[in-house]
N, C-alpha and C. Protein backbone atom coordinates (compact mmCIF):
# COMPACT_ATOMS: atom_id res chain seq x y z
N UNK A 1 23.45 0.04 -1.78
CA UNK A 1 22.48 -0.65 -0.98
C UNK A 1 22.53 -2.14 -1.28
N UNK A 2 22.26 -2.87 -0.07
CA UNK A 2 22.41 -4.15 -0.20
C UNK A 2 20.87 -4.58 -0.06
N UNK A 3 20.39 -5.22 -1.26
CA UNK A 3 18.92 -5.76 -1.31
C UNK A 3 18.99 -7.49 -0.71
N UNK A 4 17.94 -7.88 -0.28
CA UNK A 4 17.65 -9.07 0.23
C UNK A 4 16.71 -9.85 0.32
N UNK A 5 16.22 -11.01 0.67
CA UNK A 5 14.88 -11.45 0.80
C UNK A 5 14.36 -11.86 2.40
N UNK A 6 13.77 -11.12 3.10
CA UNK A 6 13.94 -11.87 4.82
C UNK A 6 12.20 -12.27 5.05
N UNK A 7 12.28 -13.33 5.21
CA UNK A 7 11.01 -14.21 5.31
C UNK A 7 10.61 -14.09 7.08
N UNK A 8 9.97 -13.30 7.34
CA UNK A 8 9.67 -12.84 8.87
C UNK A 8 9.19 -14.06 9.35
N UNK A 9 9.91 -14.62 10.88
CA UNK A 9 10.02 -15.44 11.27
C UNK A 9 9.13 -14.89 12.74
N UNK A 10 9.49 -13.32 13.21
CA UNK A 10 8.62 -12.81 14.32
C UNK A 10 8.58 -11.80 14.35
N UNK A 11 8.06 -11.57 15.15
CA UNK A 11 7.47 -9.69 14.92
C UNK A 11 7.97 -8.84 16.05
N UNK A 12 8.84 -8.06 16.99
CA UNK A 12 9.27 -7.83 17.93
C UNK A 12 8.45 -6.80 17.95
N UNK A 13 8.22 -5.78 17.63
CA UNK A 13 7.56 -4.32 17.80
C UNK A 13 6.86 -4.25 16.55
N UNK A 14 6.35 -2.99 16.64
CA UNK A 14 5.64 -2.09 15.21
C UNK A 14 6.26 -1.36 14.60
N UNK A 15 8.29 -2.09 14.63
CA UNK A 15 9.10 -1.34 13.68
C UNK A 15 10.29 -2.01 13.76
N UNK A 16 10.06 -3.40 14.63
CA UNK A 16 11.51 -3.75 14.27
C UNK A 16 10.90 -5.73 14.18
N UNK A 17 11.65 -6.80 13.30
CA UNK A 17 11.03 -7.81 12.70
C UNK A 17 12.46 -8.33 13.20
N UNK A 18 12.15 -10.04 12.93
CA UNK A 18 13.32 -10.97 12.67
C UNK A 18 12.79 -11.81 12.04
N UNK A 19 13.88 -11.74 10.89
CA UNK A 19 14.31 -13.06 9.47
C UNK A 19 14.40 -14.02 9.99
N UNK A 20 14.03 -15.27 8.86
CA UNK A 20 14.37 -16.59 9.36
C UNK A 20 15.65 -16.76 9.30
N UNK A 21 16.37 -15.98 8.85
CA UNK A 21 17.82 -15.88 8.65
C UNK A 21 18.39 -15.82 10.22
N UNK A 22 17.62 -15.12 10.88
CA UNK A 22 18.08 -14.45 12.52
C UNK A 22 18.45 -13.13 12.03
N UNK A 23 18.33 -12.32 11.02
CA UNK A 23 18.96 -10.94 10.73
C UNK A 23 17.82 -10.17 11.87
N UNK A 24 18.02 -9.20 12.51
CA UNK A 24 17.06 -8.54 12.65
C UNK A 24 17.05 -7.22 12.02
N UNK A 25 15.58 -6.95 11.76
CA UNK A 25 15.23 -5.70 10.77
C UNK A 25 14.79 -4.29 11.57
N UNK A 26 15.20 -3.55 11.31
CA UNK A 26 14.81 -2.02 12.02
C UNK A 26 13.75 -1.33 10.82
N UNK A 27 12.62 -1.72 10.38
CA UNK A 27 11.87 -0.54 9.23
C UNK A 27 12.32 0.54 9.45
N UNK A 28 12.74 1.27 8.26
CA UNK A 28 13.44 2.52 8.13
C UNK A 28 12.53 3.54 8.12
N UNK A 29 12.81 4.81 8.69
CA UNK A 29 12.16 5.91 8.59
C UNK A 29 10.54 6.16 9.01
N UNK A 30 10.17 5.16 10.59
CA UNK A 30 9.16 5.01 11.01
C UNK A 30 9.31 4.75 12.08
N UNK A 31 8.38 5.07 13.06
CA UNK A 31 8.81 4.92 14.39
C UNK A 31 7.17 4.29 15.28
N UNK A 32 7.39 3.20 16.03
CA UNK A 32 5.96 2.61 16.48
C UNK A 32 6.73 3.12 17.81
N UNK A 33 4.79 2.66 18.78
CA UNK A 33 5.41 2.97 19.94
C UNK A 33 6.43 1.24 21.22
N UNK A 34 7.37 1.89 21.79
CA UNK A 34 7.48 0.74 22.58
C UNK A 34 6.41 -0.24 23.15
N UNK A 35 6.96 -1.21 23.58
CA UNK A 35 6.30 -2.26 24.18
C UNK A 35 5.68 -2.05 25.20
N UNK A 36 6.57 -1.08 25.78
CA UNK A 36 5.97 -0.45 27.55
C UNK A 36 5.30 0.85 27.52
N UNK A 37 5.12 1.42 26.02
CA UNK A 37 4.71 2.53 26.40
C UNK A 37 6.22 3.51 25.68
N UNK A 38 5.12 4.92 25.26
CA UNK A 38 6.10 5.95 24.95
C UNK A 38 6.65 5.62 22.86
N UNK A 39 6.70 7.11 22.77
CA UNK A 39 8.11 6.79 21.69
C UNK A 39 8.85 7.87 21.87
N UNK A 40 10.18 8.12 20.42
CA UNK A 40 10.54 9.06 19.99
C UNK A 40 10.61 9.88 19.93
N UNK A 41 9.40 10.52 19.55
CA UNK A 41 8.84 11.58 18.68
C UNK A 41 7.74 11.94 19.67
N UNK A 42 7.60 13.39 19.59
CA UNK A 42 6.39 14.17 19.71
C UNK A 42 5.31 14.05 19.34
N UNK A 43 4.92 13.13 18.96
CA UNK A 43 3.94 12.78 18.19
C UNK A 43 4.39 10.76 17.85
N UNK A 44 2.92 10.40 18.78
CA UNK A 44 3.39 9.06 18.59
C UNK A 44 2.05 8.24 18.08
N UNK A 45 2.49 7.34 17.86
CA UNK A 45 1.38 6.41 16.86
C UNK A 45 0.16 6.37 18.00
N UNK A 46 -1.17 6.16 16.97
CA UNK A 46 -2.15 5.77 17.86
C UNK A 46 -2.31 4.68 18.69
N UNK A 47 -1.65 3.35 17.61
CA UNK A 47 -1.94 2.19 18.43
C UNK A 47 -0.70 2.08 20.03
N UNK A 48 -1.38 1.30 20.89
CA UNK A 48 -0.25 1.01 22.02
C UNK A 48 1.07 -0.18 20.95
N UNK A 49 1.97 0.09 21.46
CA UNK A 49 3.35 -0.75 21.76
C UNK A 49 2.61 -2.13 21.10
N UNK A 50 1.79 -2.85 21.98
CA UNK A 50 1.59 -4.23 21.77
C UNK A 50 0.45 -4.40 20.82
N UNK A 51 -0.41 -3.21 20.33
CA UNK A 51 -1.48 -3.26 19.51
C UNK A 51 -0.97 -3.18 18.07
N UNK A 52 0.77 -2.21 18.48
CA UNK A 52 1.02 -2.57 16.85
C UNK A 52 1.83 -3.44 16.19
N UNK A 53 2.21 -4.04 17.55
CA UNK A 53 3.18 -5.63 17.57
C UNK A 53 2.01 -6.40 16.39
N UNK A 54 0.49 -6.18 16.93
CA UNK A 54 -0.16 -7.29 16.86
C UNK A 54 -0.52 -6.72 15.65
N UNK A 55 -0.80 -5.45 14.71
CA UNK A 55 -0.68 -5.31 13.38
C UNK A 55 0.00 -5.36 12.47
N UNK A 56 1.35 -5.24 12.98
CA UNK A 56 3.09 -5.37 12.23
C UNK A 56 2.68 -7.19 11.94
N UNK A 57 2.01 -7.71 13.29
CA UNK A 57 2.10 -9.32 12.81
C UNK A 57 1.24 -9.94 12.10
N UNK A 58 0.47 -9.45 12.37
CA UNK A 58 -0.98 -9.42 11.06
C UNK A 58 -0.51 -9.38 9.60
N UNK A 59 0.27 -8.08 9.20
CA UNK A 59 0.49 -8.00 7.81
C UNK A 59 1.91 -8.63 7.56
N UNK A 60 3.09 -9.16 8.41
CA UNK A 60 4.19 -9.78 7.14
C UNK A 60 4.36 -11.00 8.28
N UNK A 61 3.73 -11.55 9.29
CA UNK A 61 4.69 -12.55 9.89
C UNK A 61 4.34 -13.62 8.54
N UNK A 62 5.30 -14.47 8.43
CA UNK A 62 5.59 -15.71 7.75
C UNK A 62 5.15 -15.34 6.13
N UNK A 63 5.41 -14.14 6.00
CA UNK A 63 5.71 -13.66 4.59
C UNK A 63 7.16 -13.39 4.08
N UNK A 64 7.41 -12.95 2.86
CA UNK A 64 8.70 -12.69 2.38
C UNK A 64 8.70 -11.80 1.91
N UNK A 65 9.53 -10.60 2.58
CA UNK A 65 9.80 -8.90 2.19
C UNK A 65 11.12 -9.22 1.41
N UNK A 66 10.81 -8.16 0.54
CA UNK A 66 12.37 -7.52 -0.59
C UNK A 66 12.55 -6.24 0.45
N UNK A 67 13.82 -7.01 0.83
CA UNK A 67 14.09 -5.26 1.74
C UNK A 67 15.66 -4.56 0.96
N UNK A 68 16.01 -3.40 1.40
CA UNK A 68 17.41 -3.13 1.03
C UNK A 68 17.91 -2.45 2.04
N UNK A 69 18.78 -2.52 2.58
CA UNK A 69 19.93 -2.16 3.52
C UNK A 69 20.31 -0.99 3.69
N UNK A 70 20.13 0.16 4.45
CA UNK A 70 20.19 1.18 4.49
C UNK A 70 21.42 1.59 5.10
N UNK A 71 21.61 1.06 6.72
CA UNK A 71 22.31 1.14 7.70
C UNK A 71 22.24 0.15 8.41
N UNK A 72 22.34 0.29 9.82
CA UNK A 72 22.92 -0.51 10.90
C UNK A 72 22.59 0.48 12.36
N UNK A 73 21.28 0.07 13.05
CA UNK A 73 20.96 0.49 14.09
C UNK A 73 20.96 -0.27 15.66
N UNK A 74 21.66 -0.42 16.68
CA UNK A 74 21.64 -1.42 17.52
C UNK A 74 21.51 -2.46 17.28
N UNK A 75 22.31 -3.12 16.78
CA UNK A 75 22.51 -4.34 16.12
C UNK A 75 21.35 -5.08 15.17
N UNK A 76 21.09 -4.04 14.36
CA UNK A 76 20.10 -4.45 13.51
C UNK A 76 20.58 -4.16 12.18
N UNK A 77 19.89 -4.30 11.13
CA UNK A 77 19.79 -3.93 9.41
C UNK A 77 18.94 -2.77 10.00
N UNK A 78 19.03 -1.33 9.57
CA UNK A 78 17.85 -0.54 8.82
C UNK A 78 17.61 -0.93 7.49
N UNK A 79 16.70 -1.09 7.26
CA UNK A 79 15.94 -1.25 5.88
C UNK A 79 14.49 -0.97 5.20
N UNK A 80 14.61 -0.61 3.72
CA UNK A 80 12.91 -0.59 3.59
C UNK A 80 12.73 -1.45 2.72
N UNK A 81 11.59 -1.92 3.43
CA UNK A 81 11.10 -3.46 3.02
C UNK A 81 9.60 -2.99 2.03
N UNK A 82 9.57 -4.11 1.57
CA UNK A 82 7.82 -4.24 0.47
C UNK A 82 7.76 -5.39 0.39
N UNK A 83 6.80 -5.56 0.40
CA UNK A 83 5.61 -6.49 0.72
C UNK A 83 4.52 -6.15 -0.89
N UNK A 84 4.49 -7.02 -1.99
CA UNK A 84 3.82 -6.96 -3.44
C UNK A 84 4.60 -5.53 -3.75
N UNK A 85 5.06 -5.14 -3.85
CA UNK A 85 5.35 -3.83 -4.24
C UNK A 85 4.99 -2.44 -3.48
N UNK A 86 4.64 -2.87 -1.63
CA UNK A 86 3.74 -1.77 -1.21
C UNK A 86 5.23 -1.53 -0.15
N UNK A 87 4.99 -0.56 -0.01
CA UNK A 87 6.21 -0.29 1.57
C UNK A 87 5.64 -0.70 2.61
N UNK A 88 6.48 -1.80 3.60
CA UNK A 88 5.98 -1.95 4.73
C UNK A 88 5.87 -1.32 5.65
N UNK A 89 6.83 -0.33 4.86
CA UNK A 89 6.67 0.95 7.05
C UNK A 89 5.35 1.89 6.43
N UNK A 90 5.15 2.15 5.58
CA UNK A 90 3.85 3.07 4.89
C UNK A 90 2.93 2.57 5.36
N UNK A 91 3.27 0.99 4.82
CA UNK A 91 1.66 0.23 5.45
C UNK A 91 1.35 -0.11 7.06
N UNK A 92 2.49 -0.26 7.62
CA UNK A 92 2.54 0.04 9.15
C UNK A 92 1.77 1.61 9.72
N UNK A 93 2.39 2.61 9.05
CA UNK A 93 1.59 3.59 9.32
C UNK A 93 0.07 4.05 9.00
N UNK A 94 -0.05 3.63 7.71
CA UNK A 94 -1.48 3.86 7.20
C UNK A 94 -2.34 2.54 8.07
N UNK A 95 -1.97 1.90 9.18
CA UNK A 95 -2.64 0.89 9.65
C UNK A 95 -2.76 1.55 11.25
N UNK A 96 -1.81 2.74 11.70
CA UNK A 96 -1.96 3.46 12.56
C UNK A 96 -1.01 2.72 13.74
N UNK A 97 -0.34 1.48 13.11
CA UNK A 97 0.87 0.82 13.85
C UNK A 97 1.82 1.86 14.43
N UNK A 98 2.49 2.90 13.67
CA UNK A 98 3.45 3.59 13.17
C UNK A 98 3.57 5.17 12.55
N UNK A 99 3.99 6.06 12.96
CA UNK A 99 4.17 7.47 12.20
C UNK A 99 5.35 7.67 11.96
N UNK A 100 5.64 8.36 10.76
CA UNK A 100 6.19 8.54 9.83
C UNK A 100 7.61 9.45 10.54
N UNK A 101 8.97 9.44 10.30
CA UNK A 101 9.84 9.85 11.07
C UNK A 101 10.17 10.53 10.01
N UNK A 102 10.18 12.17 9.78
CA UNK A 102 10.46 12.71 8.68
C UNK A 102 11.97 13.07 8.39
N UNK A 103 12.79 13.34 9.70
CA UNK A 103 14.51 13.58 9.79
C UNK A 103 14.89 12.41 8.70
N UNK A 104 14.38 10.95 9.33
CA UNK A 104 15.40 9.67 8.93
C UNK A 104 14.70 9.33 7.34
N UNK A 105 13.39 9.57 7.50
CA UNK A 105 13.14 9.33 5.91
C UNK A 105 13.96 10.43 4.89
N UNK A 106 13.85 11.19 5.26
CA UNK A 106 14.41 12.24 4.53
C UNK A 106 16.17 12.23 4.57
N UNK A 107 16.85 11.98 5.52
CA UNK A 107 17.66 11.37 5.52
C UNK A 107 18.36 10.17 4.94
N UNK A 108 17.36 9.31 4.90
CA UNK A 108 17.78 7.74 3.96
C UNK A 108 17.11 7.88 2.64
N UNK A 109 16.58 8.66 1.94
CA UNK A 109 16.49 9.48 0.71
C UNK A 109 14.92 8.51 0.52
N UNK A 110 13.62 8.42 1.06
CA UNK A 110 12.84 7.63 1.50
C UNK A 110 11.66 9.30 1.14
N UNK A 111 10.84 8.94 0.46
CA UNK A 111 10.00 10.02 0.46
C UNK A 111 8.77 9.68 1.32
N UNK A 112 7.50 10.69 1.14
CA UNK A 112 6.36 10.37 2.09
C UNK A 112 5.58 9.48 2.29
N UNK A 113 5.06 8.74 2.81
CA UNK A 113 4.18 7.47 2.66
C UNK A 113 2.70 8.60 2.20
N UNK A 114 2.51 7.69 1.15
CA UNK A 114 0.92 7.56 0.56
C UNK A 114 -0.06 6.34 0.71
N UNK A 115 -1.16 7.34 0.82
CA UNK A 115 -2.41 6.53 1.38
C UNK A 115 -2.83 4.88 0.72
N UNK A 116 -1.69 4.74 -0.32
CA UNK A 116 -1.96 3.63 -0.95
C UNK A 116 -1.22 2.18 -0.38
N UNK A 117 -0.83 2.64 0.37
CA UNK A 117 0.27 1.59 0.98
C UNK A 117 0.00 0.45 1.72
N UNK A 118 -0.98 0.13 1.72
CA UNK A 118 -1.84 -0.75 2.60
C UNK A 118 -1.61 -2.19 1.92
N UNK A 119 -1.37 -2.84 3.21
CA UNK A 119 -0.84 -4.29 2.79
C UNK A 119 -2.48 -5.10 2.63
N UNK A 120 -2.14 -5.69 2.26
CA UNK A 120 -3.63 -6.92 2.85
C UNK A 120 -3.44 -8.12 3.69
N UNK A 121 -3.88 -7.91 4.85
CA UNK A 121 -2.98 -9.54 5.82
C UNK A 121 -3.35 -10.57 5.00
């Protein structure tokens, strides 16, 4: 795994960010809903598309995540990022931005988000 520092420059969705670097970030093993509506999964986050744009931007815009490099999704980094030591896709979810994608967490060796994960904007 390739670790990094990406200082969020904007917030595209409630699961995918861009570095001031220009990297863009895919949060790993979490899934918000689109912009227009809809996700993934059978089960999709409470907030709308743009409600969790606007909580994803609340808790890291113009902060600096330690993320590490998982993969490579449509021209993005997958990665899981933290924010003080908390996971940002945990805290995306425990904020109701985001639910938990159990295939890819479990897949990218990523265990369950706990209720502690909560960022502080």
């Amino acid at each position: 795994m390739i670790a990094f520092l990406c200082f969020v420059a904007a917030v595209h969705d409630g699961d995918t960010l861009r570095c001031a670097s220009g990297e863009r970030v895919r949060i790993a093993g979490i899934e918000a809903n689109e912009l227009r509506g809809g996700c993934h999964l059978p089960r999709c986050a409470p907030l709308s598309g743009p409600a969790a744009r606007a909580v994803a931007t609340r808790l890291v815009l113009r902060r600096t995540l330690r993320c590490e490099a998982l993969g490579r999704s449509y021209a993005r980094v997958v990665a899981r990022c933290s924010l003080e030591g908390r996971d940002i896709g945990c805290a995306f979810v425990a904020a109701g931005a985001a639910v938990e994608w159990p295939r890819y967490r479990r897949q990218l060796g990523l265990g369950p988000c706990r209720a502690r994960a909560r960022v502080r904007p």
